[in-house]
Protein backbone atom coordinates (compact mmCIF):
# COMPACT_ATOMS: atom_id res chain seq x y z
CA UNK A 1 8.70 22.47 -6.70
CA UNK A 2 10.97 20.64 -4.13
CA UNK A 3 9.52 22.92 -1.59
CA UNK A 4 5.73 21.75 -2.14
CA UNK A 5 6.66 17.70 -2.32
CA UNK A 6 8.48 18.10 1.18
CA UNK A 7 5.06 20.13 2.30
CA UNK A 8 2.86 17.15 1.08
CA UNK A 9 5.17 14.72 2.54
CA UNK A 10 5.23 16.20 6.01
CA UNK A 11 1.43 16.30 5.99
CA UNK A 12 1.10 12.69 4.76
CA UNK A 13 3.17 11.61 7.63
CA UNK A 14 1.16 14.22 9.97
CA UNK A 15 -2.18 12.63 8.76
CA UNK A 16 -0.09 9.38 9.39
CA UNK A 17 1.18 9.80 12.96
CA UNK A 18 -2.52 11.20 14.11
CA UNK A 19 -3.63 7.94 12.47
CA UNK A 20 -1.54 5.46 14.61
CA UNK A 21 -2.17 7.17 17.25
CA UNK A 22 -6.28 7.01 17.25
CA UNK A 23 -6.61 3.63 15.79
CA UNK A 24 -4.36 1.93 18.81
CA UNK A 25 -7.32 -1.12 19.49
CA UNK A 26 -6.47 -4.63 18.51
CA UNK A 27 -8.56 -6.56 15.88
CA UNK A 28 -8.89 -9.61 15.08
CA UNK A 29 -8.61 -11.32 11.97
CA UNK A 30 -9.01 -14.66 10.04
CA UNK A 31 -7.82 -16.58 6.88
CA UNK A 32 -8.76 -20.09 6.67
CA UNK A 33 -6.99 -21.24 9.78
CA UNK A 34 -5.14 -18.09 10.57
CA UNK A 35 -6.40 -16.03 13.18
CA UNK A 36 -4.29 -12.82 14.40
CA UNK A 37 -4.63 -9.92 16.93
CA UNK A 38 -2.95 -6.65 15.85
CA UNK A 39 -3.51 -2.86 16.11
CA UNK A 40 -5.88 -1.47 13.65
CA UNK A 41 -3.04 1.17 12.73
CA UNK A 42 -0.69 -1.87 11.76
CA UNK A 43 -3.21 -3.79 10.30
CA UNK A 44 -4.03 -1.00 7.80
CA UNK A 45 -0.72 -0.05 7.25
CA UNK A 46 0.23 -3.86 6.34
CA UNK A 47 -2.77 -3.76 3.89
CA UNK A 48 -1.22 -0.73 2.38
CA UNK A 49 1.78 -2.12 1.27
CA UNK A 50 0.84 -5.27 0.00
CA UNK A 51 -1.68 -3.56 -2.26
CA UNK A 52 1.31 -1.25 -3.33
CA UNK A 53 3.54 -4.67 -4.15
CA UNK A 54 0.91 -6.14 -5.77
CA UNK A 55 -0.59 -3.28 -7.84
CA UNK A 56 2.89 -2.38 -9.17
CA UNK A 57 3.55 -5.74 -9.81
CA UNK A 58 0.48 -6.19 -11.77
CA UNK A 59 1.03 -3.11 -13.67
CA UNK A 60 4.92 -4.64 -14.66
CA UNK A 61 3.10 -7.17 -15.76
CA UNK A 62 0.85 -5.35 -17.99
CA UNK A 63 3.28 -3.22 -19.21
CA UNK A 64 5.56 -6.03 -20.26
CA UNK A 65 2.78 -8.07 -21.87
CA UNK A 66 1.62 -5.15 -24.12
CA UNK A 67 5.39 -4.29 -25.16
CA UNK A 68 6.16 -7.70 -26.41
CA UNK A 69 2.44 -7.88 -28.14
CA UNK A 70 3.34 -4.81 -29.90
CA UNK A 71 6.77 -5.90 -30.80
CA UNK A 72 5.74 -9.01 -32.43
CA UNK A 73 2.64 -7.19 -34.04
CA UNK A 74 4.97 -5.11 -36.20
């Protein structure tokens, strides 16, 4: 089994590394006053991870919420 998580790992950064390397043009993007240039690649990846922080975050949060209902429901 440890065999076939390094194999999906090693594509995943594959797919990855051919990513970075296609999507090298800047963007631009803006937030109320913010404006920033930055490599697609970077941009994406940035995305990424704050949709990681904030989904598992959110899920915590959930997860917490409907312990302690259940807890006091009993």
């Amino acid at each position: 089994m440890r065999t076939i998580y390094l194999a999906i790992i090693i594509v995943f950064v594959a797919a990855l590394i051919v990513f970075l390397f296609q999507n090298t043009q800047s963007v631009s993007v803006a937030f109320l006053m913010l404006a920033v240039s930055m490599p697609l690649a970077i941009l994406v990846f940035i995305v990424y991870i704050l949709g990681a922080v904030t989904g598992g975050s959110l899920f915590a949060l959930l997860r917490r919420s409907y312990a302690g209902s259940w807890r006091s429901a009993s």
